[in-house]
Protein backbone atom coordinates (compact mmCIF):
# COMPACT_ATOMS: atom_id res chain seq x y z
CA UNK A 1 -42.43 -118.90 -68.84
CA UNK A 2 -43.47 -115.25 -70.21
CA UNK A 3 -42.17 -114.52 -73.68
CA UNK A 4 -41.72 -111.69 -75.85
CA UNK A 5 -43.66 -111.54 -79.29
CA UNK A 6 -41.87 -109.43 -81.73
CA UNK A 7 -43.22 -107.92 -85.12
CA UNK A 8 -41.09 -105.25 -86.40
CA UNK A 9 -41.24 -102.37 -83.47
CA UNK A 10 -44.28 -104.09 -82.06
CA UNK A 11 -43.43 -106.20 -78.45
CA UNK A 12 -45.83 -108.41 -76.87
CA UNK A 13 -45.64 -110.46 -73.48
CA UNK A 14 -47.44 -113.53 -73.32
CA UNK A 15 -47.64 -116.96 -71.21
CA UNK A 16 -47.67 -120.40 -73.42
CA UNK A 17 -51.10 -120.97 -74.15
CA UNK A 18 -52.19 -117.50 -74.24
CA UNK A 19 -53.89 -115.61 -77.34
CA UNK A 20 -52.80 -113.02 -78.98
CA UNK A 21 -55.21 -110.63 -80.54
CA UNK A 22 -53.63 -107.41 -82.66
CA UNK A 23 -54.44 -105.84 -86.19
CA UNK A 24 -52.22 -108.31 -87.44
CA UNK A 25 -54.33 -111.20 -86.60
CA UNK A 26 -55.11 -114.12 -84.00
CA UNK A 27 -52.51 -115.99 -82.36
CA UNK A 28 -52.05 -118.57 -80.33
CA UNK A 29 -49.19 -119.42 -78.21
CA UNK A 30 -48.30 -122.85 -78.32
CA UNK A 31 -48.07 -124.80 -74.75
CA UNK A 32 -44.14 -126.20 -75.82
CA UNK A 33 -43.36 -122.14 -77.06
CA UNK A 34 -39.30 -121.93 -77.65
CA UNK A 35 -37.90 -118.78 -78.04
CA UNK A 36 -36.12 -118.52 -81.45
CA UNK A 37 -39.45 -119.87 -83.26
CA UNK A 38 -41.64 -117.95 -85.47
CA UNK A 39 -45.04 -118.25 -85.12
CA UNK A 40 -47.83 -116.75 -87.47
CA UNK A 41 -51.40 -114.97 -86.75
CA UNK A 42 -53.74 -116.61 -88.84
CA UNK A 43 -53.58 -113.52 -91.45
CA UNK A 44 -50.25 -114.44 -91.96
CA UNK A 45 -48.22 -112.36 -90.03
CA UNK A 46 -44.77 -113.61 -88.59
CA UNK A 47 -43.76 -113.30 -84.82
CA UNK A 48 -40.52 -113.74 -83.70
CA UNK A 49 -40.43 -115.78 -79.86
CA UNK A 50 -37.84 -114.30 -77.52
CA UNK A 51 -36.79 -114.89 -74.42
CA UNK A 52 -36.83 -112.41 -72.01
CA UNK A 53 -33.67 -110.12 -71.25
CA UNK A 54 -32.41 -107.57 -68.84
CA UNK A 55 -33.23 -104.69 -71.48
CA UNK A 56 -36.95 -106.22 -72.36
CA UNK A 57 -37.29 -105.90 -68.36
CA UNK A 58 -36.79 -102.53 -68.15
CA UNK A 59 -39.14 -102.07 -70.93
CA UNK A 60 -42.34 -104.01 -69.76
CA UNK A 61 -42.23 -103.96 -65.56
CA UNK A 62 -44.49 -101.96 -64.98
CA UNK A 63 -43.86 -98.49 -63.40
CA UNK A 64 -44.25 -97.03 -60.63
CA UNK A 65 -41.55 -94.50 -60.87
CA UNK A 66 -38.93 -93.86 -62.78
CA UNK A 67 -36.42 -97.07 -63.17
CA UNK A 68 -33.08 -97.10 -63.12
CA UNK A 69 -31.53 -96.65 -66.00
CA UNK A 70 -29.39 -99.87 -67.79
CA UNK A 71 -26.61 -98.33 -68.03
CA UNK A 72 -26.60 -97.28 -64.32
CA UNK A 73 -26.97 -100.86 -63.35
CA UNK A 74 -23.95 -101.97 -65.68
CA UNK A 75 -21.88 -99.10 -63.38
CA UNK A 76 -23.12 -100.88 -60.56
CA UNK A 77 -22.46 -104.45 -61.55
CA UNK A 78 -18.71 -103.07 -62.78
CA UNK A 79 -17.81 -101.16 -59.47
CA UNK A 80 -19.07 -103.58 -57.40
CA UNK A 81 -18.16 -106.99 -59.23
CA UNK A 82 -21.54 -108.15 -57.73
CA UNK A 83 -21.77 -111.81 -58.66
CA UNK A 84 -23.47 -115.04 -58.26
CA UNK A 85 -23.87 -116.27 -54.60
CA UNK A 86 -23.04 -112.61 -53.58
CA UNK A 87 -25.63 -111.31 -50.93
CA UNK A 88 -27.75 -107.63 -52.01
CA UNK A 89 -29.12 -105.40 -49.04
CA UNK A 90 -31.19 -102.83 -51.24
CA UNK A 91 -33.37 -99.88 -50.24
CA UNK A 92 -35.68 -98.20 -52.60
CA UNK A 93 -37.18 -100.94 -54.56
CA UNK A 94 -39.04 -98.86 -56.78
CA UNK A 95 -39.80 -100.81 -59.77
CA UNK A 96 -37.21 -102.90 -59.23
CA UNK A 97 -34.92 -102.93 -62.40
CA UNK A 98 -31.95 -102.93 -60.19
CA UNK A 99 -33.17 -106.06 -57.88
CA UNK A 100 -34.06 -107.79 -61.13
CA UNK A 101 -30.60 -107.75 -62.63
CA UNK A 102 -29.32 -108.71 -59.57
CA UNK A 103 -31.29 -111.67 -59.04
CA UNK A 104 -31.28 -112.78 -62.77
CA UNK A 105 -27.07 -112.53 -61.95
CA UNK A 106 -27.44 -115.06 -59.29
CA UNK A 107 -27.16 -112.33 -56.19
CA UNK A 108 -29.37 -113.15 -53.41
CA UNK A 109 -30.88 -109.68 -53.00
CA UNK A 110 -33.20 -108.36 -50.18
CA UNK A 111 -34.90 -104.94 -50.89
CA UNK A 112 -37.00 -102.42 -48.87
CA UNK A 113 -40.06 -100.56 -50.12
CA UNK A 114 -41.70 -98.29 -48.34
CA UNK A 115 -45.01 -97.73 -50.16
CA UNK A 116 -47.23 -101.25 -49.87
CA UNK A 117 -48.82 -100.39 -53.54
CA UNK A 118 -44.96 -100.28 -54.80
CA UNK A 119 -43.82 -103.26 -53.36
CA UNK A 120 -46.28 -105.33 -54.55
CA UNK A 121 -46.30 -104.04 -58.03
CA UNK A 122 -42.31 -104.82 -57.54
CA UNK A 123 -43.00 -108.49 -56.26
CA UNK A 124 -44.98 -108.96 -60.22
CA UNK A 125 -42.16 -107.69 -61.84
CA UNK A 126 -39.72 -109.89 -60.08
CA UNK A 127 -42.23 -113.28 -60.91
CA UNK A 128 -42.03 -111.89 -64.55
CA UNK A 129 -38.09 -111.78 -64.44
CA UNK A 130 -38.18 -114.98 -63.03
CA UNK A 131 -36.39 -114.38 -59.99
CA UNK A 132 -38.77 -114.86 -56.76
CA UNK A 133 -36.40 -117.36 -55.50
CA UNK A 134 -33.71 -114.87 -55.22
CA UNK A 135 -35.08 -111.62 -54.63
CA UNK A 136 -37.24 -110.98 -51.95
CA UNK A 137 -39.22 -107.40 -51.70
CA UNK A 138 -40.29 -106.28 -47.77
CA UNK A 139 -42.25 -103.66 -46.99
CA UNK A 140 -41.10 -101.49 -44.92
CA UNK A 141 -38.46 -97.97 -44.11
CA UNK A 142 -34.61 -100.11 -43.80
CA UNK A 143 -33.54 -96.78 -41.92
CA UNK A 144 -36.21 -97.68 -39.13
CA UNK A 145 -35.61 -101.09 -39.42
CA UNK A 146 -31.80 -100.70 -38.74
CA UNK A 147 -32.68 -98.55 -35.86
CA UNK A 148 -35.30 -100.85 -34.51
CA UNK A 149 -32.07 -103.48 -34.78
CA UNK A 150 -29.73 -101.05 -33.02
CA UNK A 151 -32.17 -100.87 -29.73
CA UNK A 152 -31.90 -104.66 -29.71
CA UNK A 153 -28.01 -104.88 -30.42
CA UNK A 154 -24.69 -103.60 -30.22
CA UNK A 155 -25.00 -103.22 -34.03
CA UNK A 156 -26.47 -104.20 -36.85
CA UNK A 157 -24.94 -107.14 -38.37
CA UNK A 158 -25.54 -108.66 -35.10
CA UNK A 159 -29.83 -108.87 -35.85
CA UNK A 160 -29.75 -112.32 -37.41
CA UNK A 161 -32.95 -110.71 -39.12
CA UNK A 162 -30.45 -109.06 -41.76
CA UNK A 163 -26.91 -110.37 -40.85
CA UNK A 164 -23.71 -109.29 -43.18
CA UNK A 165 -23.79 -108.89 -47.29
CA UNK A 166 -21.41 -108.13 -49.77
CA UNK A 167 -23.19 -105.22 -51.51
CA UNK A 168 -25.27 -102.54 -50.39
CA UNK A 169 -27.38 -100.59 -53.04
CA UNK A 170 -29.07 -97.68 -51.97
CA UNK A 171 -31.73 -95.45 -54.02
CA UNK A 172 -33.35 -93.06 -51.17
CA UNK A 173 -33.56 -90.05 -49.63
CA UNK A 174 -32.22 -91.05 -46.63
CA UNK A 175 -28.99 -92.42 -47.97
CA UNK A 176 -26.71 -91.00 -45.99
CA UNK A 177 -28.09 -92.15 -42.61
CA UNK A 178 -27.90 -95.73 -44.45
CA UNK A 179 -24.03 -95.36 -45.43
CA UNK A 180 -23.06 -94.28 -42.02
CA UNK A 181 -24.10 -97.50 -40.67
CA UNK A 182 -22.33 -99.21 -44.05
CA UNK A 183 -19.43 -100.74 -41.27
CA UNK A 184 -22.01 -103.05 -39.53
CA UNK A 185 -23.98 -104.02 -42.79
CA UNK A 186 -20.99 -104.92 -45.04
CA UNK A 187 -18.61 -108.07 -44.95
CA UNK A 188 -14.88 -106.94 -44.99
CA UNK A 189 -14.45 -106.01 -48.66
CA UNK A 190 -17.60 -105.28 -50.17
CA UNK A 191 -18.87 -101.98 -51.60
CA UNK A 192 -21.43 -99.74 -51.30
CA UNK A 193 -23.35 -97.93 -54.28
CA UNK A 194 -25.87 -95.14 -54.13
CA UNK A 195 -27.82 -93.50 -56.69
CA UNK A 196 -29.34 -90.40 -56.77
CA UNK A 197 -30.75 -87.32 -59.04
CA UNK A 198 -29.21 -84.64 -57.23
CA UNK A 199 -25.72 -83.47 -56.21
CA UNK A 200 -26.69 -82.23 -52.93
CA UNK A 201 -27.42 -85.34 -51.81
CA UNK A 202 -24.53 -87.22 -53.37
CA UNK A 203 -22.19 -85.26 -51.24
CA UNK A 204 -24.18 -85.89 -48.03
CA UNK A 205 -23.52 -89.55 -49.02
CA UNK A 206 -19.23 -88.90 -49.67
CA UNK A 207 -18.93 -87.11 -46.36
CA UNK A 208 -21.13 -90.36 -44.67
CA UNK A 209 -18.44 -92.70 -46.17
CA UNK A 210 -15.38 -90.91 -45.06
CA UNK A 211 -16.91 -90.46 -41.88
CA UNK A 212 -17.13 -93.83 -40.81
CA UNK A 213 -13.89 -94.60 -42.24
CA UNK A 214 -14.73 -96.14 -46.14
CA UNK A 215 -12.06 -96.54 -48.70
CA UNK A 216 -11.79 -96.05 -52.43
CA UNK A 217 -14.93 -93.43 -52.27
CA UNK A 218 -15.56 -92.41 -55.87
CA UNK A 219 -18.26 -90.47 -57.12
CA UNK A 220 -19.86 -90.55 -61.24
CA UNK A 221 -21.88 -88.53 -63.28
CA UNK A 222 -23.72 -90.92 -65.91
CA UNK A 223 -24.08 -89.15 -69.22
CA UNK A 224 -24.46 -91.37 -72.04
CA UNK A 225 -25.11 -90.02 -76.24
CA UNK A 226 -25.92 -91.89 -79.06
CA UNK A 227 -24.25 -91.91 -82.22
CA UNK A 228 -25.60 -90.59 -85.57
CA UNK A 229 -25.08 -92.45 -88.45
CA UNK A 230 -26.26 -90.69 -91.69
CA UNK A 231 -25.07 -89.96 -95.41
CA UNK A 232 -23.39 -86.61 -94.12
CA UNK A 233 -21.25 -88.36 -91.81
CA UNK A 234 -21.17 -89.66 -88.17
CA UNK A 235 -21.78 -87.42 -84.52
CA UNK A 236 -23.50 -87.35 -81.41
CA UNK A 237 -26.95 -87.19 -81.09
CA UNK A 238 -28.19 -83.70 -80.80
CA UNK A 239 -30.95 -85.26 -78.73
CA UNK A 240 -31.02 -84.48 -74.89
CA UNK A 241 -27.47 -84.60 -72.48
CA UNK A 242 -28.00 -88.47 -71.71
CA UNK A 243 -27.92 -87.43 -67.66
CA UNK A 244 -29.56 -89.69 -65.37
CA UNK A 245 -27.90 -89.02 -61.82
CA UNK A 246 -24.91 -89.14 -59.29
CA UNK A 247 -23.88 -92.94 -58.45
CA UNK A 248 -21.42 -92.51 -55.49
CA UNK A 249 -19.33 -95.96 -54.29
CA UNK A 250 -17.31 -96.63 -51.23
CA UNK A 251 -15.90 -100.14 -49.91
CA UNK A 252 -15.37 -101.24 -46.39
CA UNK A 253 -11.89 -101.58 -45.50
């Protein structure tokens, strides 16, 4: 069990047993760790023991991209209602925020990578989130696996290979050819999500959906600002827009 050491703005992930050597001191982690304990470097120093989170994820996987954004995941989770026991096709592992929260909800998720390096830098982030029981990375292009399952079938939620899932999260360039094969891939009911940085692309992915006949398509901007809280009074952070991307969603009649 990985936990976080915390010292004022200072984060630190480490196994029971490990040591822990910083400015601060020497410490060592304690076999029996809990999170809520404080331990102390011998100089002192206090260390708060956490648990790991969603939010402590996205700050220590490490990267091979750009991750998804939290907040983009929460607009996921809320359009989709993904839950426990709910079966994830993803595409575009990346480093694999998305399948993380998904797993650590109880979703059984499956998720393509196409670059070996990525996928297996996305397989140590999902032992450090805890959730290689329920999230399992391939390696591989799922447009040319679909296909590949099309030659063998009429379609393909026939290939027992992938079968039929509730969700289907897509972060790729090839999107659209993904959605237009949505029908096949989703149980009656369940809802498709795509992100993506440009608006070009987003639309490719609306006119997919209405082409093969998905409902309720919907289509977001996320922008999210911070709030200033000073002496002179309360606004939004003059820092940056908050964009992050397009998330499109469409659900299969």
């Amino acid at each position: 069990m990985t936990v976080l050491l915390v010292h004022g703005d200072r984060e630190y992930l480490r196994e029971p047993g490990e040591e822990l050597q910083t400015d601060l001191g020497v410490l060592d982690v304690p076999e029996d760790v809990e999170p809520g304990q404080t331990l102390e470097t011998h100089l002192g120093e206090p260390f708060e023991v956490r648990r790991l989170r969603g939010p402590d994820l996205f700050n220590h996987f490490e990267r091979t991209g750009a991750p998804m954004m939290p907040r983009d995941v929460g607009l996921i989770v809320g359009h989709t209602g993904v839950a426990a026991g709910d079966r994830v096709l993803d595409a575009g592992t990346g480093t694999g925020v998305l399948s993380a929260y998904l797993g650590r909800m109880g979703a059984d998720v499956t998720t393509y990578e196409r670059d070996p390096d990525f996928a297996e830098v996305a397989r140590e982030n999902m032992e450090l989130a805890d959730v290689g029981e329920s999230v399992e990375v391939r390696t591989g292009d799922l447009t040319e696996e679909l296909t590949a399952a099309g030659d063998e079938s009429e379609s393909a939620a026939d290939d027992g290979d992938l079968g039929e899932f509730d969700v289907l999260t897509l972060d790729t360039e090839d999107a659209p050819e993904v959605v237009a094969r949505a029908p096949d891939l989703l149980a009656r009911g369940g809802y498709v999500a795509v992100y993506s940085p440009f608006v070009e692309s987003t639309r490719e992915v609306v006119e997919a959906a209405r082409e093969v006949g998905l409902a309720d398509v919907e289509t977001f901007e996320t922008i999210q600002r911070r709030m200033d809280f000073d002496d002179r009074g309360s606004r939004p952070s003059t820092a940056g827009v908050g964009h992050t991307g397009y998330l499109a969603f469409a659900r299969r009649p």
